[in-house]
Protein backbone atom coordinates (compact mmCIF):
# COMPACT_ATOMS: atom_id res chain seq x y z
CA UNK A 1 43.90 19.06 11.15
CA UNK A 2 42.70 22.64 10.88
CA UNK A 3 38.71 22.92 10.49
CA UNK A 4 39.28 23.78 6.89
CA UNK A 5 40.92 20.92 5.86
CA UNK A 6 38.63 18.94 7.65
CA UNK A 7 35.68 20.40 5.90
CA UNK A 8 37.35 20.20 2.37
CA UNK A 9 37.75 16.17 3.47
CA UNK A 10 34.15 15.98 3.99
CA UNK A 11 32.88 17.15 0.65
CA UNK A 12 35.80 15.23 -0.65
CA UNK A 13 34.49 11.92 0.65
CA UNK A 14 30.63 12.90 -0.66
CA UNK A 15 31.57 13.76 -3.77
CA UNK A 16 33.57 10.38 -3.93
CA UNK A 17 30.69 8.18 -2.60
CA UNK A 18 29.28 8.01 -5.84
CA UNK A 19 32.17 7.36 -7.69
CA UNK A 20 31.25 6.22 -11.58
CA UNK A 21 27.88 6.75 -11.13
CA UNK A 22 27.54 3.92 -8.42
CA UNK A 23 25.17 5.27 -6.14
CA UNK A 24 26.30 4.17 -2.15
CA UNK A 25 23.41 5.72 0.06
CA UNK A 26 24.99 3.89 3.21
CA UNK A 27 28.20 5.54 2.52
CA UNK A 28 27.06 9.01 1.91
CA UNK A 29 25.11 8.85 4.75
CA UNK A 30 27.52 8.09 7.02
CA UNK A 31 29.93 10.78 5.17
CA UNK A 32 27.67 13.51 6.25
CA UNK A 33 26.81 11.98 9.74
CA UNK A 34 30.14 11.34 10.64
CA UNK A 35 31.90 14.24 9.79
CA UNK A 36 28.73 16.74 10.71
CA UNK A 37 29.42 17.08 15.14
CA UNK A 38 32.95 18.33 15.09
CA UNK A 39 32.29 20.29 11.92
CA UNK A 40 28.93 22.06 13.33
CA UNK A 41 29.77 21.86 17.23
CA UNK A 42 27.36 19.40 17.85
CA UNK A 43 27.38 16.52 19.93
CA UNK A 44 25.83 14.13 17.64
CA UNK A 45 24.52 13.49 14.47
CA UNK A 46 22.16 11.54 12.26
CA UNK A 47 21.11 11.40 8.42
CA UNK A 48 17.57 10.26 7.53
CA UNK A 49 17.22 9.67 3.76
CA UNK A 50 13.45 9.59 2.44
CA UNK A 51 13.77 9.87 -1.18
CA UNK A 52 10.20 8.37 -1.35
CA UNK A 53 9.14 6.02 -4.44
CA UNK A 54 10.16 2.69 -4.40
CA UNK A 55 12.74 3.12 -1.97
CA UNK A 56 13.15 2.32 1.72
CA UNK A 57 14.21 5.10 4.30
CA UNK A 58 17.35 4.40 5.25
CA UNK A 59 19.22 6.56 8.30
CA UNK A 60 22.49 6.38 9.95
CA UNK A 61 24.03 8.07 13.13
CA UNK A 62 27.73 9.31 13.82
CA UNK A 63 27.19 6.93 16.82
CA UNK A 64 25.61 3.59 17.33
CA UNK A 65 23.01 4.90 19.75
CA UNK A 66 22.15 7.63 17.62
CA UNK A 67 21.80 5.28 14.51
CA UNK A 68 19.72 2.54 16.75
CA UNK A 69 17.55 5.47 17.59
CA UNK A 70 16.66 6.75 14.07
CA UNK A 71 16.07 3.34 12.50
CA UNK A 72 13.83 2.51 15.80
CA UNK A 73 12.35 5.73 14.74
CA UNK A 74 11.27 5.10 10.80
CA UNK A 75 8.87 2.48 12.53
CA UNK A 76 7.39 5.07 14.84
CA UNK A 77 7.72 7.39 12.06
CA UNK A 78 8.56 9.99 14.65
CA UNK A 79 11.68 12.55 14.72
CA UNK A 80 12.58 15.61 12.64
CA UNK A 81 13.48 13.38 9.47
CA UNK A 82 11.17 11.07 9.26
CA UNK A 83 7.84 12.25 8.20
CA UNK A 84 7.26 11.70 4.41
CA UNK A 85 9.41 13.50 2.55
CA UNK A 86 11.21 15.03 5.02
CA UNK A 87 7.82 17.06 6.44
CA UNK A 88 9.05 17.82 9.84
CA UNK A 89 12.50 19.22 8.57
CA UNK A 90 10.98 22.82 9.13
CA UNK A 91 12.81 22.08 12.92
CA UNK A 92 15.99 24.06 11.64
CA UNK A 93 16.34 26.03 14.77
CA UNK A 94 17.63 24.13 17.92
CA UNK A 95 14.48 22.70 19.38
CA UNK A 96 14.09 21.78 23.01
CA UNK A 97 13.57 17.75 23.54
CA UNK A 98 11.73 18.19 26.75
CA UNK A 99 9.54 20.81 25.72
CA UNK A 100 6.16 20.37 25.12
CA UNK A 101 6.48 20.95 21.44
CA UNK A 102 8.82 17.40 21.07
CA UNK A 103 6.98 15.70 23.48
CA UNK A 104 4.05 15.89 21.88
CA UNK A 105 5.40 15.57 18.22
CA UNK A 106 7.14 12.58 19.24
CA UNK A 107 6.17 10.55 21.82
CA UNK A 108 8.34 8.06 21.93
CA UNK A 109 11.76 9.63 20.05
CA UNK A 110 12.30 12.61 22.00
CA UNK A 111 12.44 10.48 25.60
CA UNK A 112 14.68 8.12 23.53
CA UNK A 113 16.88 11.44 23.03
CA UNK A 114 16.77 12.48 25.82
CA UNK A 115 17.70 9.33 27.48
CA UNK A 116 20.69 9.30 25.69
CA UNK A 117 22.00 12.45 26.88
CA UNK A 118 20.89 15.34 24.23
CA UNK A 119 18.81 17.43 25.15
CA UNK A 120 18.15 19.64 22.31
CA UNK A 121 17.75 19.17 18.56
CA UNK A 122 17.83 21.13 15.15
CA UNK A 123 16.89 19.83 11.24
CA UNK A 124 18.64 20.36 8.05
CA UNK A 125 16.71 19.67 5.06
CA UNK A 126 18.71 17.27 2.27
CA UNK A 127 17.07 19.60 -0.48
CA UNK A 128 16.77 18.95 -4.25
CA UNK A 129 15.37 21.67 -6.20
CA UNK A 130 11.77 19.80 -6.74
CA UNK A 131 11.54 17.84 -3.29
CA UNK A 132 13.03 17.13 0.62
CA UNK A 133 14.90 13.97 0.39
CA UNK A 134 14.92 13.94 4.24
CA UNK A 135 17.35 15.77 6.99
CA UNK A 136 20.55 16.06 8.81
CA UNK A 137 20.00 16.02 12.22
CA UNK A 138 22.16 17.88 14.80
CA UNK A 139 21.76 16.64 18.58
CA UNK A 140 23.53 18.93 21.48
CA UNK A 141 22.90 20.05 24.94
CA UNK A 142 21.64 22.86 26.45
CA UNK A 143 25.28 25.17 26.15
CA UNK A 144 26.10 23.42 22.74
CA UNK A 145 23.25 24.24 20.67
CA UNK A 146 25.22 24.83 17.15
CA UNK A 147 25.69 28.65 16.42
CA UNK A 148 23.84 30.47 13.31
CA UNK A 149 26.79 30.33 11.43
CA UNK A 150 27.36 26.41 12.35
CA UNK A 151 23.75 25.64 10.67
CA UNK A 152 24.48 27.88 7.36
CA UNK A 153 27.52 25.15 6.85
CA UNK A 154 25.06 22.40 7.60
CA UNK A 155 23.02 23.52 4.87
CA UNK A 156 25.44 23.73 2.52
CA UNK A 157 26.50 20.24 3.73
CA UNK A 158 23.09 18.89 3.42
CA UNK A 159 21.91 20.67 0.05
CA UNK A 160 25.16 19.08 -1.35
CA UNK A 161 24.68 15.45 0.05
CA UNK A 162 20.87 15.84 -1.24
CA UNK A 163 22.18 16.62 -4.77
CA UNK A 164 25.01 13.96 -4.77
CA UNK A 165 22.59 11.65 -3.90
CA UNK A 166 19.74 12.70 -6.28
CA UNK A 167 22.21 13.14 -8.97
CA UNK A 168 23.85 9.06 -8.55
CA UNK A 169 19.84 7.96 -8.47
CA UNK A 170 19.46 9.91 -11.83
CA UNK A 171 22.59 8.29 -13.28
CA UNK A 172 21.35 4.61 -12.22
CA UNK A 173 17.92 5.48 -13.41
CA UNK A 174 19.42 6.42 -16.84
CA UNK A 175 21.56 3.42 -16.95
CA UNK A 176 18.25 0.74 -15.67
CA UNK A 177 16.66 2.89 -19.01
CA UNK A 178 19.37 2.15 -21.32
CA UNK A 179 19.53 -1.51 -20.46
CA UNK A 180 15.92 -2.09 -20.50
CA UNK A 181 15.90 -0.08 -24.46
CA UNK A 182 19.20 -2.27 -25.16
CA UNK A 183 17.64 -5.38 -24.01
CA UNK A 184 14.47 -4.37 -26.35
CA UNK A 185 16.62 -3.13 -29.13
CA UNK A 186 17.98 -7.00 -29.24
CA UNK A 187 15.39 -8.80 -28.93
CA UNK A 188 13.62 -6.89 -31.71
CA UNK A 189 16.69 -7.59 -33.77
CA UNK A 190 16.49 -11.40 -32.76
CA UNK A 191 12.53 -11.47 -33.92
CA UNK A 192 13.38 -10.14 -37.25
CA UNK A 193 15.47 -12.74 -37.98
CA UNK A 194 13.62 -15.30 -36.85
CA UNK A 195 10.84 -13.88 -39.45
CA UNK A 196 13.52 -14.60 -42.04
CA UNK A 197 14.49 -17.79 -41.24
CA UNK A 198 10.59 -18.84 -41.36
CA UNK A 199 9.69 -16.98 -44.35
CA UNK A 200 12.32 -18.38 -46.15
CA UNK A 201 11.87 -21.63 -45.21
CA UNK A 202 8.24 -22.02 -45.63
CA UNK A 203 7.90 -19.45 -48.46
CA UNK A 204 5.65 -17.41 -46.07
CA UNK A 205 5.30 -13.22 -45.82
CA UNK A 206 6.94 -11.65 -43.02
CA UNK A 207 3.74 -10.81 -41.98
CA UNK A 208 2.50 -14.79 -42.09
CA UNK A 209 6.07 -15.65 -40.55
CA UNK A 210 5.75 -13.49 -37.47
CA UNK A 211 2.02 -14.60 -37.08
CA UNK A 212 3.36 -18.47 -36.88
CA UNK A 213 6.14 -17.16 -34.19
CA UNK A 214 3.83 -15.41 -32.36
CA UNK A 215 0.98 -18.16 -32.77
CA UNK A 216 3.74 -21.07 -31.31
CA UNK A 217 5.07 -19.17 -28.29
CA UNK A 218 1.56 -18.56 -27.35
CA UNK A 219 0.36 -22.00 -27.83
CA UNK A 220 3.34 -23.45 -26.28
CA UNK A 221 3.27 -20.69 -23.42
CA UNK A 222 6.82 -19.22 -24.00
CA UNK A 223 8.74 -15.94 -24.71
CA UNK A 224 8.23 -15.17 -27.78
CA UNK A 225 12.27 -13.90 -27.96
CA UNK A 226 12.78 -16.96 -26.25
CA UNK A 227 10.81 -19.15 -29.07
CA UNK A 228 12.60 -16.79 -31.59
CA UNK A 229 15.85 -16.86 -30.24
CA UNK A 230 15.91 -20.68 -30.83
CA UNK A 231 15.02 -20.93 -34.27
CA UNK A 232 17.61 -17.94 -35.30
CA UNK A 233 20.94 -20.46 -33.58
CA UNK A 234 19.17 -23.78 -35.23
CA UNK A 235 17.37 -25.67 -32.73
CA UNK A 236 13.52 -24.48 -32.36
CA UNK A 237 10.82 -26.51 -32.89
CA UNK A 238 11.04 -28.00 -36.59
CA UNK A 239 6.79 -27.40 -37.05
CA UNK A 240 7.94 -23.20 -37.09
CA UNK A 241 10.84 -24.16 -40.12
CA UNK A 242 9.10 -27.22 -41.96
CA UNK A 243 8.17 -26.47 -45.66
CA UNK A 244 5.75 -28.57 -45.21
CA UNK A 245 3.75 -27.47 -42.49
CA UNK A 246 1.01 -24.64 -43.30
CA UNK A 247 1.55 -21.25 -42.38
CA UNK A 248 -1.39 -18.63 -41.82
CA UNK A 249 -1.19 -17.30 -44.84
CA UNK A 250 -2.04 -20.33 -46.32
CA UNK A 251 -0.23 -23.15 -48.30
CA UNK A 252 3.21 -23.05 -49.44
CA UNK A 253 3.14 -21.35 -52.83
CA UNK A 254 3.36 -24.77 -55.83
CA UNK A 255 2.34 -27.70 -53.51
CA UNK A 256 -0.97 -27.40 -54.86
CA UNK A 257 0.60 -27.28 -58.30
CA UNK A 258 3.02 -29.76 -56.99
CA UNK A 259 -0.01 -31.98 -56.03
CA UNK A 260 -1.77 -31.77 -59.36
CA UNK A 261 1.19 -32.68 -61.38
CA UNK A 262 1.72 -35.66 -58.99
CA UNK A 263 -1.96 -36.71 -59.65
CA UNK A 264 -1.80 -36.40 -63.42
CA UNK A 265 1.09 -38.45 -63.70
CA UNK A 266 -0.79 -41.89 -61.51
């Protein structure tokens, strides 16, 4: 496979890791980790996603010692991508593991490194427009630090994985917002009904109807879509429906005339 084919694969596969919308972090991830030695002459690699929020870091490696050593390393919080927000990604030339710089950075990662046989590192920033979303890091020895023109592909690598990623988040974000206005859209709609049914029923306003619903699931300690839900399919408590049970807007209009006719007639 000729390096050009192999790099079209690559953004092929990222692009596809968020296929419909479905954001897979652990896939893209490994994408970009994977496919980043051969591609940028290194002789590992390792993506450290820290899109901050909510969300956990999560980091992979194009080998298992390389991904044991970055997850080790988001305890330590030690390594080029793992300061918040991707702070020490500014390591985008090849950087020297037993230098004094690394050593003293990080104390426990770069002997880890070095143990495993690399002995120099460089950063990538995964770059959205607003924020660092962590880094792509390239590991290598001393005669395979990755050329200039190596680390301009890794950028456009890494800019691209940031934005596939960023963009999939956006797309679930938009769809958790539609459900949760969906979800609030219905059980408005199931409320309003529920009015009916009680204002009909016990000749109350729509105002006096909703106070009763609302006045039951409080004093019963339920969902008030729950308590509203029931009486709309026929089965909630028979006090909210009765005609003969008062409302809060006050007796059902003719029982007192109801009552006085009664009287008259003893």
């Amino acid at each position: 496979m000729t390096p050009q084919q192999q790099l079209a694969d690559v953004f092929v596969a990222l692009a596809g890791s968020s296929q419909e919308g479905a954001l897979d972090v652990p896939g893209t991830l490994a994408v970009l980790a994977d496919g980043s030695p051969s591609l940028l002459g290194a002789t590992a690699a390792s993506v450290v996603y820290v899109p901050g929020g909510a969300d956990r870091p999560q980091a992979t490696g194009s080998d298992p010692d390389v991904t044991r050593l970055e997850r080790e390393a988001l305890s330590w919080r030690e390594g080029p991508g793992h300061s918040p927000q991707g702070a020490d990604a500014h390591f985008a030339a090849a950087t020297p593991l037993d230098g004094p710089a690394a050593r003293q950075r990080w104390p426990r990662y770069a002997p880890a490194a070095l143990a495993l046989g690399h002995t120099h590192v460089v950063a990538v920033p995964l770059r959205v427009p607003t924020r660092t979303l962590g880094a792509l890091v390239l590991f290598s020895g001393r005669r395979d630090v990755p050329s200039p023109a190596a680390l301009t592909l890794g950028r456009s690598l890494a800019d691209f994985t940031a934005v596939t990623l960023q963009r999939a988040r956006e797309a679930e974000d938009g769809r958790t917002l539609t459900g949760q206005l969906e979800r609030a859209l219905t059980s408005r709609v199931i409320i309003e009904q529920a009015k009916g049914v009680i204002a009909t029923r016990r000749s109350l306003t729509m105002e006096g109807a909703f106070e009763a619903l609302r006045s039951h699931a409080r004093s019963h300690r339920r969902p008030l879509h729950d308590v509203a839900r029931e009486v709309v399919e026929g089965h909630g408590d028979p006090g909210l429906t009765d005609p003969a049970v008062r409302g809060s807007s006050g007796p059902v209009p003719g029982a007192a005339a109801g009552r006085e006719r009664h009287g008259s007639g003893t």
